[in-house]
C-alpha atoms as a PDB file:
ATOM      1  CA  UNK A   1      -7.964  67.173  21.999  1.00  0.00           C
ATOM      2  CA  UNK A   2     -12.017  67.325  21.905  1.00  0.00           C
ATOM      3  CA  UNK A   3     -11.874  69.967  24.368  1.00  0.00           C
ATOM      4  CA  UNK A   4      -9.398  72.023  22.850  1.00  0.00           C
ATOM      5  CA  UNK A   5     -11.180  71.908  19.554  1.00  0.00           C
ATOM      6  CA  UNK A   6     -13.997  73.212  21.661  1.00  0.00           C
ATOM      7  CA  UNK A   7     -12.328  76.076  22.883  1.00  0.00           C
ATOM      8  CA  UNK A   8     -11.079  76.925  19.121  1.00  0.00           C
ATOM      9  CA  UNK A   9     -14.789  76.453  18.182  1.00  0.00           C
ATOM     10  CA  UNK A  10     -16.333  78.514  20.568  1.00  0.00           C
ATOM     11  CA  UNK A  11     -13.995  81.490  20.775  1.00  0.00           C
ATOM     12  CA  UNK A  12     -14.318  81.535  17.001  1.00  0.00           C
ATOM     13  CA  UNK A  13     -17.866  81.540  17.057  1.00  0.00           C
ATOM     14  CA  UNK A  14     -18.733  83.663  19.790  1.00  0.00           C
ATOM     15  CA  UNK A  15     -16.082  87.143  19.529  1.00  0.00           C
ATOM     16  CA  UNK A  16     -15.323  86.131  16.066  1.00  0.00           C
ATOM     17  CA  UNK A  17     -19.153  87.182  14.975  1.00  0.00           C
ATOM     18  CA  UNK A  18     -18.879  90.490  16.967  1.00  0.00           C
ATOM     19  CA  UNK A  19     -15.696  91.643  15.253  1.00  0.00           C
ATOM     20  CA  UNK A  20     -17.059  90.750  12.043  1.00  0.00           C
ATOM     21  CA  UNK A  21     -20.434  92.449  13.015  1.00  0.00           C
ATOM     22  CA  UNK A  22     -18.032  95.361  13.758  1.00  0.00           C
ATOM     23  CA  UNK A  23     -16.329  95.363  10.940  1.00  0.00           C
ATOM     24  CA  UNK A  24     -19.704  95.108   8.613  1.00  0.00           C
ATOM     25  CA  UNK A  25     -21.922  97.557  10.921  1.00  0.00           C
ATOM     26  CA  UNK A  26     -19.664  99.991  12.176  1.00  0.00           C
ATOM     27  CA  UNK A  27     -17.286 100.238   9.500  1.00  0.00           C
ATOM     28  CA  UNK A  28     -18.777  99.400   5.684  1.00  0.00           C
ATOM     29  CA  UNK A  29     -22.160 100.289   6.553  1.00  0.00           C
ATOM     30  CA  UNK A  30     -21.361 103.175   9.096  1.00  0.00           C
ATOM     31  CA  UNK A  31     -22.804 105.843   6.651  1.00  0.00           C
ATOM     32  CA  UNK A  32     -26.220 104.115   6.786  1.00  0.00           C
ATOM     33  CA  UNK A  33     -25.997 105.511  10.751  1.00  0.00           C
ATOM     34  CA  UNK A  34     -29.407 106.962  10.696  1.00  0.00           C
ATOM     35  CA  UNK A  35     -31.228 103.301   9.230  1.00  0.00           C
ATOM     36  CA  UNK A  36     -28.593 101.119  12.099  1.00  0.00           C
ATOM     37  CA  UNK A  37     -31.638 101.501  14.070  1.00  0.00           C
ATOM     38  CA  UNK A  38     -33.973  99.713  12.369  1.00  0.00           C
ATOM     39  CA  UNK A  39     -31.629  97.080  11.290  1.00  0.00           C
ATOM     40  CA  UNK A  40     -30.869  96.943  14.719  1.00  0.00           C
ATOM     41  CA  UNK A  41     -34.606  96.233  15.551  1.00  0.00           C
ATOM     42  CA  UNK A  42     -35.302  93.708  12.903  1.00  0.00           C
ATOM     43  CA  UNK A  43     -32.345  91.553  13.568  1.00  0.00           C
ATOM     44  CA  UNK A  44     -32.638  91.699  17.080  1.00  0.00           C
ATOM     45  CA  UNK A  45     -36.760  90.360  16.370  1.00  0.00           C
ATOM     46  CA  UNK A  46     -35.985  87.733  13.885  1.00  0.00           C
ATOM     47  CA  UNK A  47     -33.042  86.527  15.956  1.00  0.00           C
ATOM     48  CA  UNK A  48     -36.122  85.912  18.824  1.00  0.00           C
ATOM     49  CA  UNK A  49     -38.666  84.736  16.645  1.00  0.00           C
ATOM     50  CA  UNK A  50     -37.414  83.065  13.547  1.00  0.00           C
ATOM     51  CA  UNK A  51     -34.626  81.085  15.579  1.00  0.00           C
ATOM     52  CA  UNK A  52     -34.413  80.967  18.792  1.00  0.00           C
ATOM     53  CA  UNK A  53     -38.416  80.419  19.986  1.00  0.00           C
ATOM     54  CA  UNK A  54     -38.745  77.767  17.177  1.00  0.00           C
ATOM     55  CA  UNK A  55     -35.630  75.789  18.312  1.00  0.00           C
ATOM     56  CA  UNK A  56     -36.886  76.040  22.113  1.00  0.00           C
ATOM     57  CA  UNK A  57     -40.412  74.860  21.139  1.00  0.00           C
ATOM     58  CA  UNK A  58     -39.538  72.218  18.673  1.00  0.00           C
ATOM     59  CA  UNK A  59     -38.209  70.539  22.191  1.00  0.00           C
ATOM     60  CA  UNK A  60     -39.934  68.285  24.592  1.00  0.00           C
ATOM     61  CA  UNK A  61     -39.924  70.822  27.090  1.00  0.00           C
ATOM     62  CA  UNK A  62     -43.422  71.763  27.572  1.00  0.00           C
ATOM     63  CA  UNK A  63     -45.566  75.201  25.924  1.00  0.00           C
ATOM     64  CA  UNK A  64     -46.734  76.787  28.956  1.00  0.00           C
ATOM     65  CA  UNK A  65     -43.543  76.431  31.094  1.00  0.00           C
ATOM     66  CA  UNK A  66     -41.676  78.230  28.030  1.00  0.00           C
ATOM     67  CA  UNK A  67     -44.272  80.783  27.857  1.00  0.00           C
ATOM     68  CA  UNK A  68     -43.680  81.347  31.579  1.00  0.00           C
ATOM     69  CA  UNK A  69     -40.161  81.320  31.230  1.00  0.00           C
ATOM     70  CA  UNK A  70     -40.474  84.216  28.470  1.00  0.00           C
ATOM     71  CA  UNK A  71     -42.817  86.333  30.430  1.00  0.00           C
ATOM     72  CA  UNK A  72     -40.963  86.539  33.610  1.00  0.00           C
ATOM     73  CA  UNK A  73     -37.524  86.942  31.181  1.00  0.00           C
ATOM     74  CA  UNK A  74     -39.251  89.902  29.565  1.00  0.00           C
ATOM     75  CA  UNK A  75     -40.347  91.148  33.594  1.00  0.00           C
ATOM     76  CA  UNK A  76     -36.825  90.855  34.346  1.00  0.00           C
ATOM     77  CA  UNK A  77     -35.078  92.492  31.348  1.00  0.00           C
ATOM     78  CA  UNK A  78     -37.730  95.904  32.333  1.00  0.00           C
ATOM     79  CA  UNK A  79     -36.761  95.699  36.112  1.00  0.00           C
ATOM     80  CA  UNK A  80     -32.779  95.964  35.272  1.00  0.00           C
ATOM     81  CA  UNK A  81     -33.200  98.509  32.198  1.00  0.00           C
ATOM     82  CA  UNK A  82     -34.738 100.299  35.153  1.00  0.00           C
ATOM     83  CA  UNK A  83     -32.125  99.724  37.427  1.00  0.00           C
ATOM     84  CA  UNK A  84     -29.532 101.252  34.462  1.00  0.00           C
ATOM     85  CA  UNK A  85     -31.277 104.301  33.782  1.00  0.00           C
ATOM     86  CA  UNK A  86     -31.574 104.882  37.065  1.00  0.00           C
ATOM     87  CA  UNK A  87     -28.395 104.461  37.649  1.00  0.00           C
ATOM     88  CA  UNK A  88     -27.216 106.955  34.797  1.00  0.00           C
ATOM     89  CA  UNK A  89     -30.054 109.253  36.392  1.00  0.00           C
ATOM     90  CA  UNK A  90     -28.124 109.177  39.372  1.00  0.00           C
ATOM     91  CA  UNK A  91     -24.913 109.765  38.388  1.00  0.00           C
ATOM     92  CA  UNK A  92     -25.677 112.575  35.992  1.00  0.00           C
ATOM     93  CA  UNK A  93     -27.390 113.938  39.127  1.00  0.00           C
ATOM     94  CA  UNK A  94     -24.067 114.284  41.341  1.00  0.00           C
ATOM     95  CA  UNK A  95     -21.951 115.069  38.474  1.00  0.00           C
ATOM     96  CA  UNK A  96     -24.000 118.674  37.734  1.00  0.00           C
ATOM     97  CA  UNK A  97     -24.560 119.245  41.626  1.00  0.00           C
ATOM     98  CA  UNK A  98     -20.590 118.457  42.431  1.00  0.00           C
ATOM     99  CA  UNK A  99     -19.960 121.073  39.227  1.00  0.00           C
ATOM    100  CA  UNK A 100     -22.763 123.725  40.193  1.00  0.00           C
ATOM    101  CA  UNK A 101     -20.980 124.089  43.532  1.00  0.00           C
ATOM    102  CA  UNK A 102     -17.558 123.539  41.992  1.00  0.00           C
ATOM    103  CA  UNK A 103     -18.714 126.853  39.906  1.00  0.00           C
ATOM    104  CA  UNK A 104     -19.448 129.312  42.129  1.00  0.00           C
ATOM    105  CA  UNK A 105     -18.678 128.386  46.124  1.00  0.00           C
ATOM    106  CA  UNK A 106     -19.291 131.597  47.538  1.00  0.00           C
ATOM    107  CA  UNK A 107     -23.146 131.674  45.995  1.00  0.00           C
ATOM    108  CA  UNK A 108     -23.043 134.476  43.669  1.00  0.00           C
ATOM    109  CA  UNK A 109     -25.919 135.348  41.667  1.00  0.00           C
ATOM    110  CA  UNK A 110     -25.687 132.728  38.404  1.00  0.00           C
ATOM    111  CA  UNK A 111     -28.384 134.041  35.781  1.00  0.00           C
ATOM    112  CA  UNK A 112     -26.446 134.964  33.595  1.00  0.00           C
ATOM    113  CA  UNK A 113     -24.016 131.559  33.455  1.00  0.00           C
ATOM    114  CA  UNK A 114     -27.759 129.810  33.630  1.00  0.00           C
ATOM    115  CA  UNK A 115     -27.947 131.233  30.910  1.00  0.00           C
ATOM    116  CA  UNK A 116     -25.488 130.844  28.955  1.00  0.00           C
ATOM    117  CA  UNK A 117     -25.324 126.794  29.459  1.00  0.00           C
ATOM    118  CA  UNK A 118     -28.790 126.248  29.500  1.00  0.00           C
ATOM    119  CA  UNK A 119     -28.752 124.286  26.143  1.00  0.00           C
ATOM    120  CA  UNK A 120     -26.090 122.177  27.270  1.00  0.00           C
ATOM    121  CA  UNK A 121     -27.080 121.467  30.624  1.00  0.00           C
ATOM    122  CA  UNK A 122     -30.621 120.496  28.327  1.00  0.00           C
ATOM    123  CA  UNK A 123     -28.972 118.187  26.581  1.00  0.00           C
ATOM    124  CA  UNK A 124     -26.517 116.408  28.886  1.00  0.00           C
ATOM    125  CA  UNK A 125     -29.894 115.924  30.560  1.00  0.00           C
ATOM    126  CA  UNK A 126     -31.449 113.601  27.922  1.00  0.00           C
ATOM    127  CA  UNK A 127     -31.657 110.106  28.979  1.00  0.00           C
ATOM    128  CA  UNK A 128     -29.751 107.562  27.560  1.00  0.00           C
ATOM    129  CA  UNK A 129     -30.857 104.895  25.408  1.00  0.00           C
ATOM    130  CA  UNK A 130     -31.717 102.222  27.668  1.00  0.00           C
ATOM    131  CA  UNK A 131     -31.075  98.241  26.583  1.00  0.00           C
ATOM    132  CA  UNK A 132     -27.370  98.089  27.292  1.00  0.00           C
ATOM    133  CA  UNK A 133     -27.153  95.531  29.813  1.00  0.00           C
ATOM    134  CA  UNK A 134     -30.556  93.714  28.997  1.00  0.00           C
ATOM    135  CA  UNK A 135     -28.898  93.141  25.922  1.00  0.00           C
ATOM    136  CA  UNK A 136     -24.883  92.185  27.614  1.00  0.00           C
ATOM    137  CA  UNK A 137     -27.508  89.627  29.674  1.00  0.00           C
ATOM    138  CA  UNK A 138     -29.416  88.308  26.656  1.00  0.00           C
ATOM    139  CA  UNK A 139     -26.264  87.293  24.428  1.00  0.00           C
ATOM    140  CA  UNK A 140     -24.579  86.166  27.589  1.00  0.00           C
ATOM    141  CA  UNK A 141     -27.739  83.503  28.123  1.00  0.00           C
ATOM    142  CA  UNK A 142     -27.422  82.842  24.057  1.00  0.00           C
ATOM    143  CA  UNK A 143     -23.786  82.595  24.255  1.00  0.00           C
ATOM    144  CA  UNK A 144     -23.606  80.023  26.492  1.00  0.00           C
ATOM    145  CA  UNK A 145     -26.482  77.976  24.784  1.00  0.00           C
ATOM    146  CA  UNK A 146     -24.179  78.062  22.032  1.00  0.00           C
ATOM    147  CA  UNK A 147     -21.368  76.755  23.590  1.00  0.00           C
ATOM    148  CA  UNK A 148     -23.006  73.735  24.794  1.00  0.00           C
ATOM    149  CA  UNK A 149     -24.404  73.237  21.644  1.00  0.00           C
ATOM    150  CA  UNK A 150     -20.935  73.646  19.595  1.00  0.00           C
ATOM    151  CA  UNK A 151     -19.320  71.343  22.791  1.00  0.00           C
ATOM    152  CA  UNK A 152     -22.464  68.317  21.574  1.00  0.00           C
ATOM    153  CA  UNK A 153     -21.536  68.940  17.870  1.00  0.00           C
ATOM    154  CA  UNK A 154     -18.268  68.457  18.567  1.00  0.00           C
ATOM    155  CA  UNK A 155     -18.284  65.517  20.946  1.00  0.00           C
ATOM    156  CA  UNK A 156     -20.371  63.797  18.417  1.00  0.00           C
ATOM    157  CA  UNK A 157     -17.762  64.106  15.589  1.00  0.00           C
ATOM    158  CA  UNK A 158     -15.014  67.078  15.145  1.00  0.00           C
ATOM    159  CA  UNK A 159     -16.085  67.630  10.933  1.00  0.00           C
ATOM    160  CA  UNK A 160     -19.874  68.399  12.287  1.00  0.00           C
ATOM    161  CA  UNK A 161     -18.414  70.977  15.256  1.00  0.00           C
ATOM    162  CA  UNK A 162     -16.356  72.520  12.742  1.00  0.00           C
ATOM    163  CA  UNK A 163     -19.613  73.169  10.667  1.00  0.00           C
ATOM    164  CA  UNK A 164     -21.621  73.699  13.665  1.00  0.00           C
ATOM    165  CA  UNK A 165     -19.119  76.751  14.932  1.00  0.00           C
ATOM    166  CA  UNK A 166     -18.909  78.436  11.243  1.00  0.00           C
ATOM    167  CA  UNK A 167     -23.164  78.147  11.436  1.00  0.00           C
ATOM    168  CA  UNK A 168     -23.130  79.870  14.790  1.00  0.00           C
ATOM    169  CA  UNK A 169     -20.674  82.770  13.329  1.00  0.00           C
ATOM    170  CA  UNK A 170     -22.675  83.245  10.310  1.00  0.00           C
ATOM    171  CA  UNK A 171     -25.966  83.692  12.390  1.00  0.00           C
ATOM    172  CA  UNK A 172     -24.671  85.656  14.969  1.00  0.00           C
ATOM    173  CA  UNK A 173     -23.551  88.496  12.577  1.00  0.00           C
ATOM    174  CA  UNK A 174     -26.434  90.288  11.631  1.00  0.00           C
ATOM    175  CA  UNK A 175     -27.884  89.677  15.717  1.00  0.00           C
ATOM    176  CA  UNK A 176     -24.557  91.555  16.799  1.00  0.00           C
ATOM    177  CA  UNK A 177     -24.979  94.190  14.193  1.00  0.00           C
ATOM    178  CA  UNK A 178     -27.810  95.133  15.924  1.00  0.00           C
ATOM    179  CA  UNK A 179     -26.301  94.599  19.111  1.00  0.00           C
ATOM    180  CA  UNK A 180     -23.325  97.144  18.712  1.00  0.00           C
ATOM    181  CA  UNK A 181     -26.246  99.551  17.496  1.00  0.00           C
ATOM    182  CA  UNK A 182     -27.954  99.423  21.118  1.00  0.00           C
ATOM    183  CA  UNK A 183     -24.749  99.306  22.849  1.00  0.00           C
ATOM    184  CA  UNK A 184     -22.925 102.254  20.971  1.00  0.00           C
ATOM    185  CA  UNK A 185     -25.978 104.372  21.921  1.00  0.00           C
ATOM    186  CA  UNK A 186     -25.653 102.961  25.191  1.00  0.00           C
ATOM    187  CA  UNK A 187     -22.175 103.683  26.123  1.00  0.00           C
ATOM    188  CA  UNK A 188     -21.385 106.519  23.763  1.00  0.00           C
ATOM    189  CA  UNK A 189     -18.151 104.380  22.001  1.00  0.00           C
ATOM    190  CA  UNK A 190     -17.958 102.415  18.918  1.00  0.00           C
ATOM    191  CA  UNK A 191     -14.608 100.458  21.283  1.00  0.00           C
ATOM    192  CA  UNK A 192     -16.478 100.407  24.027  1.00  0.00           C
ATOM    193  CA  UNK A 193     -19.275  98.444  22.900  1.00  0.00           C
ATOM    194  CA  UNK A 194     -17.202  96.111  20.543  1.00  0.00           C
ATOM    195  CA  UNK A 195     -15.225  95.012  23.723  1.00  0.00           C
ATOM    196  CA  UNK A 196     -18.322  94.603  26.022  1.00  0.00           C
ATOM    197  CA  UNK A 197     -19.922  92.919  23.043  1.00  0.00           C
ATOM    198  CA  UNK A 198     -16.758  90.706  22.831  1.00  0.00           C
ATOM    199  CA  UNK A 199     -16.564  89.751  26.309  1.00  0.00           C
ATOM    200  CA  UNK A 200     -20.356  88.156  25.624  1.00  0.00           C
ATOM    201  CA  UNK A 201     -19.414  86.893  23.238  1.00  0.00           C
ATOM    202  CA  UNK A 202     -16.738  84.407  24.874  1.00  0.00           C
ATOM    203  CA  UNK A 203     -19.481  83.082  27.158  1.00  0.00           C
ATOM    204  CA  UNK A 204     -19.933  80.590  24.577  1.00  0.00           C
ATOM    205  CA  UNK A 205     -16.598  79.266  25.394  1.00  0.00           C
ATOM    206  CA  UNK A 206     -18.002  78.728  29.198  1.00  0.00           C
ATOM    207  CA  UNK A 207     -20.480  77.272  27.568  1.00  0.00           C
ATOM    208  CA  UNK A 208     -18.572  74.909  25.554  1.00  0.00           C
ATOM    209  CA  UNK A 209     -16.594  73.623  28.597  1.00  0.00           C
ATOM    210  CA  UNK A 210     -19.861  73.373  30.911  1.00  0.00           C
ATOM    211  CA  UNK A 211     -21.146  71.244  27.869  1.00  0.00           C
ATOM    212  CA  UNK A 212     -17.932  68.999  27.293  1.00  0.00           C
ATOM    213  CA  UNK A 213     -18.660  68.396  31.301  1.00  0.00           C
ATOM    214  CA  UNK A 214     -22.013  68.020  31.322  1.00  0.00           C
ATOM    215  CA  UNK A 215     -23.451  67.968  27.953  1.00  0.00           C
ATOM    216  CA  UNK A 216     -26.279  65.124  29.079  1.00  0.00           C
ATOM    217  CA  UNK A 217     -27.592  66.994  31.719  1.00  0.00           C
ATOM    218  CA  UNK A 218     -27.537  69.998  30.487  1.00  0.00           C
ATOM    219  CA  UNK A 219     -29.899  68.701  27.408  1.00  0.00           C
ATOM    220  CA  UNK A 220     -33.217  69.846  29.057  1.00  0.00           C
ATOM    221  CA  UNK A 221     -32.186  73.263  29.922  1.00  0.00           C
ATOM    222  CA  UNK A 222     -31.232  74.317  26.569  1.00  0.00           C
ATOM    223  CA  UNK A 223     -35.040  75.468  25.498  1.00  0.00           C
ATOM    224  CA  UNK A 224     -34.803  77.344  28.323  1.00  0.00           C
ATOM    225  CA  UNK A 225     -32.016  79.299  27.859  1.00  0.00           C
ATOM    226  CA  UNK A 226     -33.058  79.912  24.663  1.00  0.00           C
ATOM    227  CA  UNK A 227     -35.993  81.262  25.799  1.00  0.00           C
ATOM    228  CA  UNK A 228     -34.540  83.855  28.005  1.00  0.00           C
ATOM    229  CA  UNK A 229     -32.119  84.922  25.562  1.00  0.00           C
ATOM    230  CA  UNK A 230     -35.270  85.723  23.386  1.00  0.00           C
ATOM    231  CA  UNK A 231     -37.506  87.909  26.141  1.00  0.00           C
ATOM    232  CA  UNK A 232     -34.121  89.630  26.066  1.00  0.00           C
ATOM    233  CA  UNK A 233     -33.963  90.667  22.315  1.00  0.00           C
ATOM    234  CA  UNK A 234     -38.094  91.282  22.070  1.00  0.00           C
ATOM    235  CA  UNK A 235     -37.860  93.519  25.146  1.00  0.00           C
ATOM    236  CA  UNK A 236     -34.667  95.553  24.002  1.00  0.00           C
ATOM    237  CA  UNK A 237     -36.149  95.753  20.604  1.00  0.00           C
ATOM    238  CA  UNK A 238     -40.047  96.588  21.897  1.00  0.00           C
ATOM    239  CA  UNK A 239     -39.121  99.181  24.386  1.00  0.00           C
ATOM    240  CA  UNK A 240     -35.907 100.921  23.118  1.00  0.00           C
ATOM    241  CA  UNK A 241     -35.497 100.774  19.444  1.00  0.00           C
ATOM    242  CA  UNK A 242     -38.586 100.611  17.965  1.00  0.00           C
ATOM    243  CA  UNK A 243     -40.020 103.835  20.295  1.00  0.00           C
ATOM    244  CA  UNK A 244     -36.725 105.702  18.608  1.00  0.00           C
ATOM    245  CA  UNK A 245     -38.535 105.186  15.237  1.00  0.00           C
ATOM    246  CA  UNK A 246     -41.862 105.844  16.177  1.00  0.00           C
ATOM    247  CA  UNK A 247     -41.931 109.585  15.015  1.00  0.00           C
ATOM    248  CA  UNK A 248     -43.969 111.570  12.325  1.00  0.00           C
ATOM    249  CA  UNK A 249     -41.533 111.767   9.093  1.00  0.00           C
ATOM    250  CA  UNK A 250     -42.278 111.969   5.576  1.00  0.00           C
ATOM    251  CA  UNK A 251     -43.321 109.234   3.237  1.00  0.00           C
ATOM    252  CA  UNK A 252     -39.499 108.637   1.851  1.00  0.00           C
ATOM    253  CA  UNK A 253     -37.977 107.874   5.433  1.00  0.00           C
ATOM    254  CA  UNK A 254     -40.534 106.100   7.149  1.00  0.00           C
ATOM    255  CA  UNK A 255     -40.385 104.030   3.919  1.00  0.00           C
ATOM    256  CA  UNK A 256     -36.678 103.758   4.304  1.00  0.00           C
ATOM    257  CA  UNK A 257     -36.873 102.689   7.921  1.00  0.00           C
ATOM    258  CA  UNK A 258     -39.217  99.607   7.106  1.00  0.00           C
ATOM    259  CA  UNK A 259     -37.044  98.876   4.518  1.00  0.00           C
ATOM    260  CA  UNK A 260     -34.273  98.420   6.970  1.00  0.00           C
ATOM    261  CA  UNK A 261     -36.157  96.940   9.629  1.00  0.00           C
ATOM    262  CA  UNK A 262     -37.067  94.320   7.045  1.00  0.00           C
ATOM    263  CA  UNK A 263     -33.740  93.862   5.857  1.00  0.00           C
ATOM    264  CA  UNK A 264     -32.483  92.815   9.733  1.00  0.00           C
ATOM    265  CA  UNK A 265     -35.368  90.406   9.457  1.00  0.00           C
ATOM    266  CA  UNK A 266     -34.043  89.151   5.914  1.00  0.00           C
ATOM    267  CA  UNK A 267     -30.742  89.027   6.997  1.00  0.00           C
ATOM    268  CA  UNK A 268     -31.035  86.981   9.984  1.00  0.00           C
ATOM    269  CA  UNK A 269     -33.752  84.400   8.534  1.00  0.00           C
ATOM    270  CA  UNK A 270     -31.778  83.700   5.505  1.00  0.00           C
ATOM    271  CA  UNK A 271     -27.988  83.350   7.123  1.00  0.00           C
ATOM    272  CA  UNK A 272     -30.159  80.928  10.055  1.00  0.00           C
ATOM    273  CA  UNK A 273     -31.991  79.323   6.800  1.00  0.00           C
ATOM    274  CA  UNK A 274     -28.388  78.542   5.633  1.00  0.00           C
ATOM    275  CA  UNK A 275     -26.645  77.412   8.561  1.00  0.00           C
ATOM    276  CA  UNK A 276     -29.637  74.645   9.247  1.00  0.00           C
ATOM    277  CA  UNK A 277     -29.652  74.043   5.663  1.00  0.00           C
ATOM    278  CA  UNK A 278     -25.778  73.290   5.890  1.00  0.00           C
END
């Protein structure tokens, strides 16, 4: 029965917080498009700093192995948002050789069709935002912390688990907000990067089984996994969304983006606040 209420717990928790994210980001606020971006940033920063660094160092573990920990998480996060674009890079590549040869076969003068799709070719060309699987890997890691969290709430007494799950929902909204943000510009689809947001999202479930199994040895390893889920959302929020807002505009929008960069902060801090409080 404990396990089962686990299962209900985490599932809730973990895909019910994307679809509500969805629901809240990509549907009522979807004509604030152009400020998603700085929400996205915010959120994704507070999530790091406001909850998931203080829980890791309020632990026993020790300072400089969690600083380590972070460092080589935010190494790691660059090396495979490398590995992506490159591998967009790459496939973009063969796709316009494969269709330059697919044009012409015989190799008949093309100026003029160079031409003529020179703007297009130009812009299929831009690179993608980057951050789409450093951020899949970074709610995975949190996902599954949460799990084993929900599985210890829980196993201590179902009314606190129940509380425990609802907490984790309400905090993970405004993080996945931000998260369909990066992935949408990722992947190009609003589905798309609800299910692949989703499928993170039940991770915590794992997690919620590995911790009904294991809860007492798993204690020690929650900082840590904390910890890398946080290099993950400083990294994706450093080096993809805040160098999207880092352009010269007037007075009125760049005051409009700090607004909303400040509002993800807000949001995040006070729903965490809550759930703790509760």
């Amino acid at each position: 029965m404990t396990l089962l209420l686990i299962l209900l717990g985490t599932i809730t928790a973990g895909v019910g917080s994307v679809w509500l994210a969805a629901a809240l980001g990509l549907g009522v606020l979807s004509r604030y498009t152009s400020h998603m971006l700085s929400l996205a940033a915010g959120a994704l920063l507070a999530t790091a700093f406001m909850h998931l660094l203080p829980e890791a160092f309020e632990s026993a573990a020790g300072s400089h192995d969690l600083f380590a920990v972070f460092l080589a998480g935010v190494v790691f996060f660059f090396v495979l948002d490398k590995v992506e674009l490159y591998h967009h890079g790459h496939e973009h590549g063969h796709g316009h050789e494969a269709g330059h040869h697919a044009h012409d076969p015989h190799g008949h003068d093309h100026a003029h069709h160079e031409h003529a799709h020179a703007p297009a070719r130009a812009d299929a060309a831009a690179p993608p935002m980057g951050g789409g699987w450093s951020v899949l890997a970074g709610d995975s890691v949190h996902a599954f912390g949460d799990g084993i969290l929900i599985a210890s709430a829980f196993m201590a007494d179902w009314k606190l688990g129940l509380v425990t799950s609802l907490a984790v929902l309400a905090h993970e909204v405004p993080h996945h907000m931000g998260d369909l943000v990066v992935l949408r510009g990722t992947v190009g689809s609003r589905r798309a990067a609800v299910v692949k947001v989703s499928l993170a999202g039940t991770v915590t479930a794992l997690g919620g089984v590995v911790g009904y199994a294991m809860v007492s040895q798993l204690d020690d390893y929650l900082p840590f996994f904390l910890v890398v889920a946080s290099s993950s959302f400083v990294y994706v929020a450093l080096a993809d969304l805040i160098p999207q807002l880092q352009k010269r505009l007037n007075l009125t929008d760049t005051l409009a983006q700090l607004v909303w960069l400040l509002v993800g902060v807000a949001l995040v801090t006070t729903v965490s606040g809550l759930a703790h409080g509760g």
